[in-house]
Each structure stands twice: as C-alpha cells, then as structure tokens.
N, C-alpha and C. Protein backbone atom coordinates (compact mmCIF):
# COMPACT_ATOMS: atom_id res chain seq x y z
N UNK A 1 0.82 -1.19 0.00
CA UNK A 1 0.00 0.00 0.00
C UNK A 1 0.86 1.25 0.00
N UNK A 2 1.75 1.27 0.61
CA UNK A 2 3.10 2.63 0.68
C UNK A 2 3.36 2.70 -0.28
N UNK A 3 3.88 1.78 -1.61
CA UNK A 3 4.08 1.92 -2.59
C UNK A 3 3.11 2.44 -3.54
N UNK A 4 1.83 2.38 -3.43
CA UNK A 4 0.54 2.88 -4.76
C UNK A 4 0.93 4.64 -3.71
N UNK A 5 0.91 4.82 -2.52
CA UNK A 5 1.02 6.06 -1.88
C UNK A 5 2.04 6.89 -2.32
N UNK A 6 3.20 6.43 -2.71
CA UNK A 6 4.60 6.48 -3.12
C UNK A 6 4.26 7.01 -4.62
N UNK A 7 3.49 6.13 -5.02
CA UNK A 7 3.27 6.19 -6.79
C UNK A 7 2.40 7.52 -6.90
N UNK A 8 1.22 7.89 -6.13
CA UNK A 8 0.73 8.64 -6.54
C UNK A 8 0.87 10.07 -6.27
N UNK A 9 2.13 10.37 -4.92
CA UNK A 9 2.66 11.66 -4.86
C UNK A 9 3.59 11.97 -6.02
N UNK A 10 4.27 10.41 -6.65
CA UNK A 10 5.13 11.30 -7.01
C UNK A 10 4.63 11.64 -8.63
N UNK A 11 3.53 11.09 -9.01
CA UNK A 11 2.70 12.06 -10.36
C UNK A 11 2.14 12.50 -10.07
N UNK A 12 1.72 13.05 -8.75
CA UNK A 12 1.17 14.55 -8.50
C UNK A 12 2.60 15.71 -9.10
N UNK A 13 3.76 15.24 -8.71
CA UNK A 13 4.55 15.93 -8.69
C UNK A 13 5.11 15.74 -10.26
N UNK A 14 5.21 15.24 -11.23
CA UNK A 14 5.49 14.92 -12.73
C UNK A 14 4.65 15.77 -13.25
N UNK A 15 3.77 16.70 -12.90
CA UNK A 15 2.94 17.85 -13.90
C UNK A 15 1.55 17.53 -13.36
N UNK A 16 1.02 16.68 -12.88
CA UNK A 16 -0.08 16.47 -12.42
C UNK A 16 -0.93 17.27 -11.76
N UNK A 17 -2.19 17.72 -12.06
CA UNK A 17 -2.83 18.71 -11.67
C UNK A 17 -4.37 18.61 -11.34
N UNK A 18 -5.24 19.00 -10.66
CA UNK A 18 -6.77 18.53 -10.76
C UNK A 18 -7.35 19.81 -10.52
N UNK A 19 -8.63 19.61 -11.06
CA UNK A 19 -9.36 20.87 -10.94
C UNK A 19 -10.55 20.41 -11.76
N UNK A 20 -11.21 21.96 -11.66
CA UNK A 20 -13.01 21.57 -12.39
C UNK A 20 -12.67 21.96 -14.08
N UNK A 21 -13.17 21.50 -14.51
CA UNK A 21 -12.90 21.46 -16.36
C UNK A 21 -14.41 21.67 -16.87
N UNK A 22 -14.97 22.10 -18.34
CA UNK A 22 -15.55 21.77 -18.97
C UNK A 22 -15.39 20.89 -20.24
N UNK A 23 -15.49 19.64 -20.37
CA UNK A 23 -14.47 18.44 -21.05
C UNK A 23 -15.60 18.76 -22.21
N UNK A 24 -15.03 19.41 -23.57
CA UNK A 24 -15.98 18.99 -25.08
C UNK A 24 -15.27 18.28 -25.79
N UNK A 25 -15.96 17.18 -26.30
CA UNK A 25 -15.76 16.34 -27.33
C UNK A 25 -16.40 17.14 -28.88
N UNK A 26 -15.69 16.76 -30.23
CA UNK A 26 -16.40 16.62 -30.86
C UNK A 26 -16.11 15.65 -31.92
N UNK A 27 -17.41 14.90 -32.74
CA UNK A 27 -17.33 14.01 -33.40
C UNK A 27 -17.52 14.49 -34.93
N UNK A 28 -16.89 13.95 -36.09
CA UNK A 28 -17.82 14.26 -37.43
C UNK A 28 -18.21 13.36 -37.63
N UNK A 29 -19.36 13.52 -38.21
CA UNK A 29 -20.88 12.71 -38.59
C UNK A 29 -20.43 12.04 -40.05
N UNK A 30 -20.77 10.44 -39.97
CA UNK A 30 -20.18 10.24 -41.22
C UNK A 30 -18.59 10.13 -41.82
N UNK A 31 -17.99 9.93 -40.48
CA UNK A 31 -16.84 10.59 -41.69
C UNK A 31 -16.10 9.67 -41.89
N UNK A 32 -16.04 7.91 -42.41
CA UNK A 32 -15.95 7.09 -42.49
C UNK A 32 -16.31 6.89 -44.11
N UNK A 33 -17.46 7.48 -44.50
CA UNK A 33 -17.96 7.58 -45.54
C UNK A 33 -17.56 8.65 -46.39
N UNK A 34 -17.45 9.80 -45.79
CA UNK A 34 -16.33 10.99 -46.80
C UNK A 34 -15.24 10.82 -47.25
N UNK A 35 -14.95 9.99 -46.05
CA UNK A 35 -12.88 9.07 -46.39
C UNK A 35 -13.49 8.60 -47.48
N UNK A 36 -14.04 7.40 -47.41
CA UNK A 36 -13.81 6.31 -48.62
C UNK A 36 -13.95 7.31 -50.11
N UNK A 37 -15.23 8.53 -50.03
CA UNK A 37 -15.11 9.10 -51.34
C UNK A 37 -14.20 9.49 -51.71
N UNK A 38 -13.72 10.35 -50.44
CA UNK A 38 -12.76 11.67 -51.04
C UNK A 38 -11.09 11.02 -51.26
N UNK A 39 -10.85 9.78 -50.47
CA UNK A 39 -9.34 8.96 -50.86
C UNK A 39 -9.07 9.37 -49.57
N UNK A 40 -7.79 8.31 -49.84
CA UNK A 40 -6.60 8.97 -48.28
C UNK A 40 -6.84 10.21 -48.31
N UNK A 41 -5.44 10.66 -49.51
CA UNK A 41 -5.33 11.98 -49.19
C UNK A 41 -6.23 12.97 -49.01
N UNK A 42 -6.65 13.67 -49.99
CA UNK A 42 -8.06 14.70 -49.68
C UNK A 42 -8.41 14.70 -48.62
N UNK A 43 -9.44 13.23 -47.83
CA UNK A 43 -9.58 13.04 -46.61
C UNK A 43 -8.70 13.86 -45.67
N UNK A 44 -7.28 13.31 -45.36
CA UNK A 44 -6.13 13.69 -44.46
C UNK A 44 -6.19 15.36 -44.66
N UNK A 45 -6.33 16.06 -46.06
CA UNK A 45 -6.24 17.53 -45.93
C UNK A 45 -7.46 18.49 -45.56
N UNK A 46 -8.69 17.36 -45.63
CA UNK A 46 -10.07 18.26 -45.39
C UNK A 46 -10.06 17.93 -43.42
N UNK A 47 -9.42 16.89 -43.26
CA UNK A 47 -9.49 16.44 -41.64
C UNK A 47 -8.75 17.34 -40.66
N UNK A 48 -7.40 17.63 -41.75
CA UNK A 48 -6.19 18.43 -40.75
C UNK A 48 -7.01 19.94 -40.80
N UNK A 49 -7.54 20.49 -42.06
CA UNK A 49 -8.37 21.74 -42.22
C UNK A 49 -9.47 22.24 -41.22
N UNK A 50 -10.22 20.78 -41.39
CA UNK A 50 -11.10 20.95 -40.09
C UNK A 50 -10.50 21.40 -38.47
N UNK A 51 -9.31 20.41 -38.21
CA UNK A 51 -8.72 20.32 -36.56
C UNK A 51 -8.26 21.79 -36.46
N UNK A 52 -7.64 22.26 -37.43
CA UNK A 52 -7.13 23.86 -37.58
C UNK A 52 -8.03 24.57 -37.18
N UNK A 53 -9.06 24.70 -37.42
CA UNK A 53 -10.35 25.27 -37.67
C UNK A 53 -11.01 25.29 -36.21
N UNK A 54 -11.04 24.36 -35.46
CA UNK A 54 -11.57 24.05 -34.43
C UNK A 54 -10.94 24.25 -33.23
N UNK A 55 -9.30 24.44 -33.33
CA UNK A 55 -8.59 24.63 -32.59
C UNK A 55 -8.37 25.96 -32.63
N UNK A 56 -8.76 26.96 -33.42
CA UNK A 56 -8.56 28.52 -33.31
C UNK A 56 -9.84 29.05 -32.60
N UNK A 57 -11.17 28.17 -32.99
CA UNK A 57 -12.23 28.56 -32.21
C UNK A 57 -12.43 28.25 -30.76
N UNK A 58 -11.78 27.11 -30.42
CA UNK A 58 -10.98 26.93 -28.94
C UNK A 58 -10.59 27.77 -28.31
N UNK A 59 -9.28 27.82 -28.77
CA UNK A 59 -8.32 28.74 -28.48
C UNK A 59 -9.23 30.13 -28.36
N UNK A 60 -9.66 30.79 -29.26
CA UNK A 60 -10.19 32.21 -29.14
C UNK A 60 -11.53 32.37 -28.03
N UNK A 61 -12.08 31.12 -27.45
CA UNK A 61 -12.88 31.23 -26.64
C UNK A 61 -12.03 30.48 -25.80
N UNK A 62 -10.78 30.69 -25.16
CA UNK A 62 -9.89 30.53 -23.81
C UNK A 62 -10.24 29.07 -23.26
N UNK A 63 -10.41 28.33 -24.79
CA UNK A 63 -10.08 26.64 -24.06
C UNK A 63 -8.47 26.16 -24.88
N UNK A 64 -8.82 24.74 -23.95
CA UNK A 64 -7.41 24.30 -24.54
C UNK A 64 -7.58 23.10 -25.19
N UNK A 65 -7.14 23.16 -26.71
CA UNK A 65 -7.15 21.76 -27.37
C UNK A 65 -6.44 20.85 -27.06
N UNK A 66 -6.95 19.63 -26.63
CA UNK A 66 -5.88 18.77 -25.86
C UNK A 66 -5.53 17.99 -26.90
N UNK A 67 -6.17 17.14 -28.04
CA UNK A 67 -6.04 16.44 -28.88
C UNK A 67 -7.03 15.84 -30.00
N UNK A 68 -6.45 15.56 -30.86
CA UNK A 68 -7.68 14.31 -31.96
C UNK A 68 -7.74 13.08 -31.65
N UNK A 69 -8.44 12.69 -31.74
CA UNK A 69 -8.79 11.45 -32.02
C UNK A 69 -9.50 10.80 -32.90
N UNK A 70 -9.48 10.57 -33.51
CA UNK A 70 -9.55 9.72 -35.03
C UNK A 70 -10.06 11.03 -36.06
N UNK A 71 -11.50 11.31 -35.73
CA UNK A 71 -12.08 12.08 -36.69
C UNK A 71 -12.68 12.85 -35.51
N UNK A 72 -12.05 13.09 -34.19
CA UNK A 72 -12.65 14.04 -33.17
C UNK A 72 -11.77 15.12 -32.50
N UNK A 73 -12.38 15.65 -31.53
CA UNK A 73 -11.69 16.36 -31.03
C UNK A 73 -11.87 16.16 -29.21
N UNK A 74 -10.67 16.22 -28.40
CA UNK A 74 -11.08 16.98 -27.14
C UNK A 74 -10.72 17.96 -26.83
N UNK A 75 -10.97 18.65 -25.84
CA UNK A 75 -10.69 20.15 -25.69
C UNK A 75 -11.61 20.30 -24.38
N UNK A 76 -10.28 21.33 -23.26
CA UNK A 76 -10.95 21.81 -22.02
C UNK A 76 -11.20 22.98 -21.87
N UNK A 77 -12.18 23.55 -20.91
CA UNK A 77 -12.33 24.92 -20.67
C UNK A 77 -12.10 25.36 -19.17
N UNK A 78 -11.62 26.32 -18.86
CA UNK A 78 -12.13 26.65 -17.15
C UNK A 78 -13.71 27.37 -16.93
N UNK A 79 -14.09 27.86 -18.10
CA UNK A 79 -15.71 28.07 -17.95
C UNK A 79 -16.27 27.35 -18.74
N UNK A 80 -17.78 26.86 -18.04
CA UNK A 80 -18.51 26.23 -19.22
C UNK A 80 -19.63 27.38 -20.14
N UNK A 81 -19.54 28.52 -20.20
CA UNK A 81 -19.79 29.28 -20.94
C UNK A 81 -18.89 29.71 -22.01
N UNK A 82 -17.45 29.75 -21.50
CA UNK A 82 -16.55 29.64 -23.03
C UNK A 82 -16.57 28.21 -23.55
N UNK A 83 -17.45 27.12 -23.25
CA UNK A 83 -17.21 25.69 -23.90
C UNK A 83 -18.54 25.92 -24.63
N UNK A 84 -19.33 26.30 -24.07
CA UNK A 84 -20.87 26.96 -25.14
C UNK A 84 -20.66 27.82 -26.18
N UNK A 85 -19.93 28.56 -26.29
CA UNK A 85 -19.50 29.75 -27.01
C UNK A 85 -18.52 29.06 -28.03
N UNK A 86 -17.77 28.30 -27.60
CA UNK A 86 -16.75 27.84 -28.92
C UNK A 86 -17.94 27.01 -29.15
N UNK A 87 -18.41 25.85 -28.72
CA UNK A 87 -19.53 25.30 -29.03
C UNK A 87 -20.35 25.47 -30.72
N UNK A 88 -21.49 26.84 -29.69
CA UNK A 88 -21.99 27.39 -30.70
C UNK A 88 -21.42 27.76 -32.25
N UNK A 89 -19.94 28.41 -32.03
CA UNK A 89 -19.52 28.67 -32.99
C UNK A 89 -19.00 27.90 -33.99
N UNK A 90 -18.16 26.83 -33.38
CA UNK A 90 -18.11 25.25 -34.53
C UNK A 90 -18.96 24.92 -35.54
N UNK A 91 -20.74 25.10 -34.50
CA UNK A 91 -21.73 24.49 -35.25
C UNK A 91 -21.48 25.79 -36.12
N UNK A 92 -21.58 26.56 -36.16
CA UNK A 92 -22.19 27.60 -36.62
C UNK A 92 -21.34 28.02 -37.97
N UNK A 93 -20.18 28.14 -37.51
CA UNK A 93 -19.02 27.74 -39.11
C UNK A 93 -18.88 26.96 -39.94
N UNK A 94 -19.17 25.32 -39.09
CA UNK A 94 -19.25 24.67 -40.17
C UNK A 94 -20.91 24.66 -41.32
N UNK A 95 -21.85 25.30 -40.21
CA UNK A 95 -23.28 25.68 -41.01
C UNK A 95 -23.22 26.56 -42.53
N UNK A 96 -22.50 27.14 -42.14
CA UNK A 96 -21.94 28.21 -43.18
C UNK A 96 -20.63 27.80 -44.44
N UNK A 97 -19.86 27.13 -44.15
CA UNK A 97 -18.88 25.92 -45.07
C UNK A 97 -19.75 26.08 -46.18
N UNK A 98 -19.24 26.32 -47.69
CA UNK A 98 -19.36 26.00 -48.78
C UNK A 98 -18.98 25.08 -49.31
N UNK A 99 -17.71 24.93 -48.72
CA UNK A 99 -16.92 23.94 -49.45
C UNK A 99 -17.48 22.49 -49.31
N UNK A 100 -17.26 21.70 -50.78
CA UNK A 100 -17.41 20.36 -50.21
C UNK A 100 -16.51 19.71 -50.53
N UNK A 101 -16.64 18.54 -49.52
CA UNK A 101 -17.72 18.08 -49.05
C UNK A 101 -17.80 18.94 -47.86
N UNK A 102 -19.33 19.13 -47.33
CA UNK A 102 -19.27 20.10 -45.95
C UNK A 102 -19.34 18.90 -44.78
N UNK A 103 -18.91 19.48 -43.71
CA UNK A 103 -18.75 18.45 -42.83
C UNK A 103 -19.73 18.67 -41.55
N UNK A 104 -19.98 17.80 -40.82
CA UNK A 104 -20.95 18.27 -39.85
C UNK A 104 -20.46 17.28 -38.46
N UNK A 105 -20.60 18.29 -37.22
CA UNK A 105 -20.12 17.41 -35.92
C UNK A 105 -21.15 17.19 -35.27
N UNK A 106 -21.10 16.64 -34.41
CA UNK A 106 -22.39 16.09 -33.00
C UNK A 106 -20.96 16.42 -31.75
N UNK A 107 -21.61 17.46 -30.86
CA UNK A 107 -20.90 17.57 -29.67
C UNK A 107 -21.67 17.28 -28.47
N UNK A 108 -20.67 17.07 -27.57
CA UNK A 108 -20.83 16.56 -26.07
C UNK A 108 -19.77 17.35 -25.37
N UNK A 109 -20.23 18.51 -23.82
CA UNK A 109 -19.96 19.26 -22.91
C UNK A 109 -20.21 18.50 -21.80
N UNK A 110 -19.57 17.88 -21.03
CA UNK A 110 -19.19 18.21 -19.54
C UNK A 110 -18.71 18.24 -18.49
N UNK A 111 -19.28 18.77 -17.29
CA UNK A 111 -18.33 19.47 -16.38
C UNK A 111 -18.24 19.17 -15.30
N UNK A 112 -16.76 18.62 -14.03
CA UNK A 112 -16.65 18.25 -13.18
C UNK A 112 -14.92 18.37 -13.18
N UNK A 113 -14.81 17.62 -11.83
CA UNK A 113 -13.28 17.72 -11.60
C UNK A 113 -12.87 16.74 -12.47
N UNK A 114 -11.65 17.33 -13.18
CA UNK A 114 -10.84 16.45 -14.01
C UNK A 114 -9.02 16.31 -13.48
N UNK A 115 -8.59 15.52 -13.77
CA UNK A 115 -6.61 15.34 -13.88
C UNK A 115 -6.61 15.46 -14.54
N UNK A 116 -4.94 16.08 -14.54
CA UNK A 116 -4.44 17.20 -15.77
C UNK A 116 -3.00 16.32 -15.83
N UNK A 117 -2.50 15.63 -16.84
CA UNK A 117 -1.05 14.65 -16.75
C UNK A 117 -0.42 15.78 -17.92
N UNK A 118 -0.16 16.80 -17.50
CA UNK A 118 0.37 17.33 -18.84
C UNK A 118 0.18 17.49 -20.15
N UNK A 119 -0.48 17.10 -21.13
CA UNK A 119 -1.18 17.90 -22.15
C UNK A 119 -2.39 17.26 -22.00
N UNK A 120 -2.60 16.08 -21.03
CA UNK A 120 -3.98 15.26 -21.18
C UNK A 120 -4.52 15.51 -19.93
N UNK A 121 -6.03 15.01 -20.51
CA UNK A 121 -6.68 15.06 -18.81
C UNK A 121 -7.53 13.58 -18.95
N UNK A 122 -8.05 13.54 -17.57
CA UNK A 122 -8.59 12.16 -16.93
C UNK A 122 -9.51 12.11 -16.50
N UNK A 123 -10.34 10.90 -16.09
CA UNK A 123 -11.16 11.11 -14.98
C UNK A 123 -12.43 10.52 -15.76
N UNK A 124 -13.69 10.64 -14.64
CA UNK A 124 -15.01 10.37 -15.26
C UNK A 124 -15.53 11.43 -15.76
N UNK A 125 -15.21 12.71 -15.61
CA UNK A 125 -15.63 13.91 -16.84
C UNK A 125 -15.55 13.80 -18.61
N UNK A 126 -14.62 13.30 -18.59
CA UNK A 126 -13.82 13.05 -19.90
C UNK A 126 -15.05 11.66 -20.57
N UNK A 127 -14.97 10.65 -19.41
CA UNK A 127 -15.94 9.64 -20.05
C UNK A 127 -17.35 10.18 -20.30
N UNK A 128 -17.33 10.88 -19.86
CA UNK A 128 -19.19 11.32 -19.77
C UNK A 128 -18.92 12.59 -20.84
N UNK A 129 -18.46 13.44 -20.91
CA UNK A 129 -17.80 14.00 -22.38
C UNK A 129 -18.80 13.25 -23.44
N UNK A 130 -17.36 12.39 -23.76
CA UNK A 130 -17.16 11.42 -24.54
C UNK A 130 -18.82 10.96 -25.13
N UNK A 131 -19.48 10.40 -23.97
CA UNK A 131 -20.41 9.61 -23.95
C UNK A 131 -21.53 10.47 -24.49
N UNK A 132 -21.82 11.96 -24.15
CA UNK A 132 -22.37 12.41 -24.38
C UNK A 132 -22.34 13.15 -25.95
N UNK A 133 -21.41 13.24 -26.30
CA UNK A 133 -20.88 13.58 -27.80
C UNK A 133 -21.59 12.68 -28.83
N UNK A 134 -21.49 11.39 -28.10
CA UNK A 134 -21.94 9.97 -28.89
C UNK A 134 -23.31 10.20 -29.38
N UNK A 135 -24.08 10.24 -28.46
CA UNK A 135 -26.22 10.57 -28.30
C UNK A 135 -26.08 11.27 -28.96
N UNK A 136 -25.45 13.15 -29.13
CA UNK A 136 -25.82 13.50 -29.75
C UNK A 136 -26.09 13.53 -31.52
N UNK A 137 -26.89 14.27 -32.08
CA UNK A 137 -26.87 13.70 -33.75
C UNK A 137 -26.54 15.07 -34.23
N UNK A 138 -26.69 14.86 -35.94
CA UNK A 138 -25.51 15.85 -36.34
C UNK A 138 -26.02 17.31 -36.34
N UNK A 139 -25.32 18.10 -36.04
CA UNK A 139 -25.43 19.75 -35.93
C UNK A 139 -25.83 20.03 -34.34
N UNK A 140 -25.51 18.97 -33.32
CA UNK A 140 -26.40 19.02 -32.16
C UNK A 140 -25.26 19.38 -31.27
N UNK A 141 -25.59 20.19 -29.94
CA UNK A 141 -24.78 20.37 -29.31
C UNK A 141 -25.28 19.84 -27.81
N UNK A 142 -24.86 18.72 -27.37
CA UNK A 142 -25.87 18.06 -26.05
C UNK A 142 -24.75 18.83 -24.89
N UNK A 143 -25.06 18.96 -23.28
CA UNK A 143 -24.72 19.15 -22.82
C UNK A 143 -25.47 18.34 -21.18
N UNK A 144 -24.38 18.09 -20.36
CA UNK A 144 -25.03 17.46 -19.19
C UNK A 144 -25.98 18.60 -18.21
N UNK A 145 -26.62 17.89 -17.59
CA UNK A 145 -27.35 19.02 -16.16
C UNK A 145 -26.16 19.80 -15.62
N UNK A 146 -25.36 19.81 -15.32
CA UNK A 146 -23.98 19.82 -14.23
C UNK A 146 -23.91 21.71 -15.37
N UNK A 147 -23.46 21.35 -16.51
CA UNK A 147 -23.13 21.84 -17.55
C UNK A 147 -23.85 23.16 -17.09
N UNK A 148 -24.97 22.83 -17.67
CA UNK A 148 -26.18 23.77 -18.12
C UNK A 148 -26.62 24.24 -16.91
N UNK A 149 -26.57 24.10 -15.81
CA UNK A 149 -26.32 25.09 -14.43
C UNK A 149 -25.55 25.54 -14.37
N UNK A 150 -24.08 25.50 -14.67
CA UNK A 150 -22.97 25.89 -14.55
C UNK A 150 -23.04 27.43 -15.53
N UNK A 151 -23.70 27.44 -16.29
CA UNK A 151 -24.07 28.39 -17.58
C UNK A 151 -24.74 29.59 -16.88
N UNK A 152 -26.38 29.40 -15.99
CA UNK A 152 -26.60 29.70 -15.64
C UNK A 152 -27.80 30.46 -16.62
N UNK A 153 -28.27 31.45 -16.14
CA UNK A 153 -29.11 32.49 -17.28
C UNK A 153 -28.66 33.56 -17.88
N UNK A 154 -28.60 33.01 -19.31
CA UNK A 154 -27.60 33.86 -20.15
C UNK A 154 -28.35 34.11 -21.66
N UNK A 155 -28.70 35.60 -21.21
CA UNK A 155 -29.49 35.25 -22.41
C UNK A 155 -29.10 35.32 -23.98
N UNK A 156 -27.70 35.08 -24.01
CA UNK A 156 -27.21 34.72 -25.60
C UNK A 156 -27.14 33.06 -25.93
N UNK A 157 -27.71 32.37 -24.54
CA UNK A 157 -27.43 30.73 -24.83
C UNK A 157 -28.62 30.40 -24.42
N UNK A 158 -29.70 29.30 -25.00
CA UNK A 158 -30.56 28.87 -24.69
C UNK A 158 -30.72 27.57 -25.08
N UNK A 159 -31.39 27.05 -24.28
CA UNK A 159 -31.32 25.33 -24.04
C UNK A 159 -32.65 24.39 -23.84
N UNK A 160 -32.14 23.68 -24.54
CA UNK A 160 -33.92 23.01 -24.13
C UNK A 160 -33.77 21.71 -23.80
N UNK A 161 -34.54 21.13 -22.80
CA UNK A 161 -34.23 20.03 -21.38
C UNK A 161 -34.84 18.84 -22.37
N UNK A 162 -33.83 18.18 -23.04
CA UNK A 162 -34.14 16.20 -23.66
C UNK A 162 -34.69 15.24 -22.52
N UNK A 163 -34.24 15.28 -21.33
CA UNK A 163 -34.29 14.86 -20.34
C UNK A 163 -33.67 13.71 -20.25
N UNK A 164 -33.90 12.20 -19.39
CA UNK A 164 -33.00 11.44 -18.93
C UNK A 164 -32.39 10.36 -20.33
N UNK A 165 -31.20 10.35 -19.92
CA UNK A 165 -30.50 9.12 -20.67
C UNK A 165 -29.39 8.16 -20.38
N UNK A 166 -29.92 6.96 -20.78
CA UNK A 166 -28.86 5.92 -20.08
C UNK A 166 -27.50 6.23 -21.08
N UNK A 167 -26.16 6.58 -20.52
CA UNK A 167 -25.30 6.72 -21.23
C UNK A 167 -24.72 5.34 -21.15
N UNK A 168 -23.53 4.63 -22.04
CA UNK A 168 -23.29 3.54 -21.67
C UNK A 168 -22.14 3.89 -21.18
N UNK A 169 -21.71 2.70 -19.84
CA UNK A 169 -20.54 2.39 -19.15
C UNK A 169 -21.19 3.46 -17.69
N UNK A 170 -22.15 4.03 -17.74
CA UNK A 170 -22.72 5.01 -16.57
C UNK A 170 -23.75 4.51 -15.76
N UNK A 171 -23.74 4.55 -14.36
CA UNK A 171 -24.66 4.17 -13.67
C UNK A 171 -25.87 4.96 -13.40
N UNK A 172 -26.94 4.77 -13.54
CA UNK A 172 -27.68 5.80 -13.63
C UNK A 172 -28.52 6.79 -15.01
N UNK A 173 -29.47 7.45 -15.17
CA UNK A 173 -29.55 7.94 -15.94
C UNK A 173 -29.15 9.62 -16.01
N UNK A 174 -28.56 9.86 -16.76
CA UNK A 174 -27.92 11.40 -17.24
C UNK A 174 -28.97 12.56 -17.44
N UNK A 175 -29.37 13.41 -17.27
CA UNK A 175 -30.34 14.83 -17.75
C UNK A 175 -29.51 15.34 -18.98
N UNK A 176 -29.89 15.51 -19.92
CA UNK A 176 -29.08 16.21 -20.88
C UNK A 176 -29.99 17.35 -21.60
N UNK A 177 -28.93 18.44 -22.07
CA UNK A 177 -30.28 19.70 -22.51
C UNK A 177 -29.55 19.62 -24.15
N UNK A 178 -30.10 20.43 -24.81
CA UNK A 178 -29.61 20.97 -26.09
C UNK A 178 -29.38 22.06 -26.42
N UNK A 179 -28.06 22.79 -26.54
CA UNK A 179 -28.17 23.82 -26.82
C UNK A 179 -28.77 24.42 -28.32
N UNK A 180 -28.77 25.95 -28.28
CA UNK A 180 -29.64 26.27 -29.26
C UNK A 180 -28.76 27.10 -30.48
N UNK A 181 -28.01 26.43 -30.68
CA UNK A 181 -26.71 27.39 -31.37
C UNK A 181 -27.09 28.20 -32.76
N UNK A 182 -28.52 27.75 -33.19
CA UNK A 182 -28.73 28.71 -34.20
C UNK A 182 -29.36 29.93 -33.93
N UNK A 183 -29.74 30.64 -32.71
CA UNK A 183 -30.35 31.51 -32.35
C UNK A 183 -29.08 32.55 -31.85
C-alpha cells in the first residue's frame, strides 16, 4: 500500500494537476464515408483543415485543445460558458462551409473535476464528455445538467431540457439539454 502512496505523490509531482474542467468532445458525422469518397489523401487535408479550424475557435474562446482522435476532437475549458461559445460557434461555421464536401459534428460538454497529466486530462468527466458527444446527432450540441447550471441564465445561450438518458458504461440515468446554437 506505501508503494501505490509512493506512486501517486510522485505524479502529483510529474505535472499532475486537478481541478473543475468543462471536457468537449467533438465528433464528425459520417466521416468514415467521406474518407472512402474523397481517398486517403483529400480526406487527411479536409481532416487536418477541419482540426485547424476548431482549434482557433478553442483557443479564441480561452479553451485548450488537448487532442484528436480519429475524426474528433477533445478540448478543455475553465468556464462552461466559453465551452458553449466555442460550441456554438463550430456548429455555426461549419453551417456556413461551402466547401465540399461540408462536414458536420455532434458535440458533447461536460463538467466536473478532471486530472491534468500534462497535455492530457482524466477522470469520469472526460468519459461522460465522450459519452455524451456519442447521443448527440448531427449539428447538435448536447450538454449534461452539471453543464447547463454551470451556464446559468444567459441570455445569448438557450437550451432546451431532452431529459434522462442511459449513457453507456454510466450508472444511472444522465439529464441532458440541447443547446440552441442557431439563435
């Protein structure tokens, strides 16, 4: 037991950090099926175009892109009103995309204490993220209860209550709202 005690001061001390996060995922819809049209390549330059894209709208609403994953994204916030706000605006750029093929995401927001291992973070925030990114469908922006209190009454963001859902790998059922990113 001294030893897991041993283990876990000393990656507290390797960069290790905890705190409250707003964890967004995002997914593209389909995009399994754009690969196969568009080829490797194309694919690889409309994918890296997109992450560019998503990571400046991050960034400019004071989150931090942590990474891709396959055809996604994660990314943290210290408010969950700048995770609504880049949010909104993702949907909202890629709504506007001419180019094709146009691409479309399904996101998932939320918020609790997360670990921070140096460019990554951890925890059951991240899974419920994740999980919640999944439910949603395309152009949708789901967000947990936790979330959408955390927001508060704001009247440039508005939300409307889906109500309960079994997420998988979660005990319990989830409250989830929708944000309203075209308004």
């Amino acid at each position: 037991m001294s030893q897991l005690a041993e283990a876990a001061r000393e990656s507290m001390s390797l960069g290790q950090t905890e705190g409250l996060a707003s964890v967004m995922f995002t997914d593209v819809v389909a995009s399994s099926v754009i690969a196969k049209t568009l080829g490797d390549r194309a694919w690889s330059a409309k994918i890296n175009a997109h992450f560019a894209a998503v990571r400046r709208v991050i960034e400019a609403n004071g989150g931090q892109f942590v990474k891709t994953l396959g055809d996604g994204t994660m990314s943290s916030f210290a408010s969950a009103r700048s995770a609504m706000s880049a949010a909104g605006k993702i949907q909202r750029d890629l709504a506007n995309e001419i180019a094709e093929p146009r691409l479309a995401v399904r996101i998932g927001v939320h918020t609790g204490d997360v670990v921070q291992s140096h460019e990554d973070f951890f925890g059951s925030v991240v899974n419920i993220a994740a999980r919640i990114a999944a439910v949603a469908g395309r152009g949708e922006v789901l967000v947990s209860d936790v979330t959408r209190a955390l927001v508060g009454d704001d009247p440039n963001l508005k939300f409307e209550l889906l109500g309960e859902f079994e997420l998988p790998g979660q005990q319990g059922a989830s409250i989830l709202h929708a944000m309203n990113w075209r308004s």
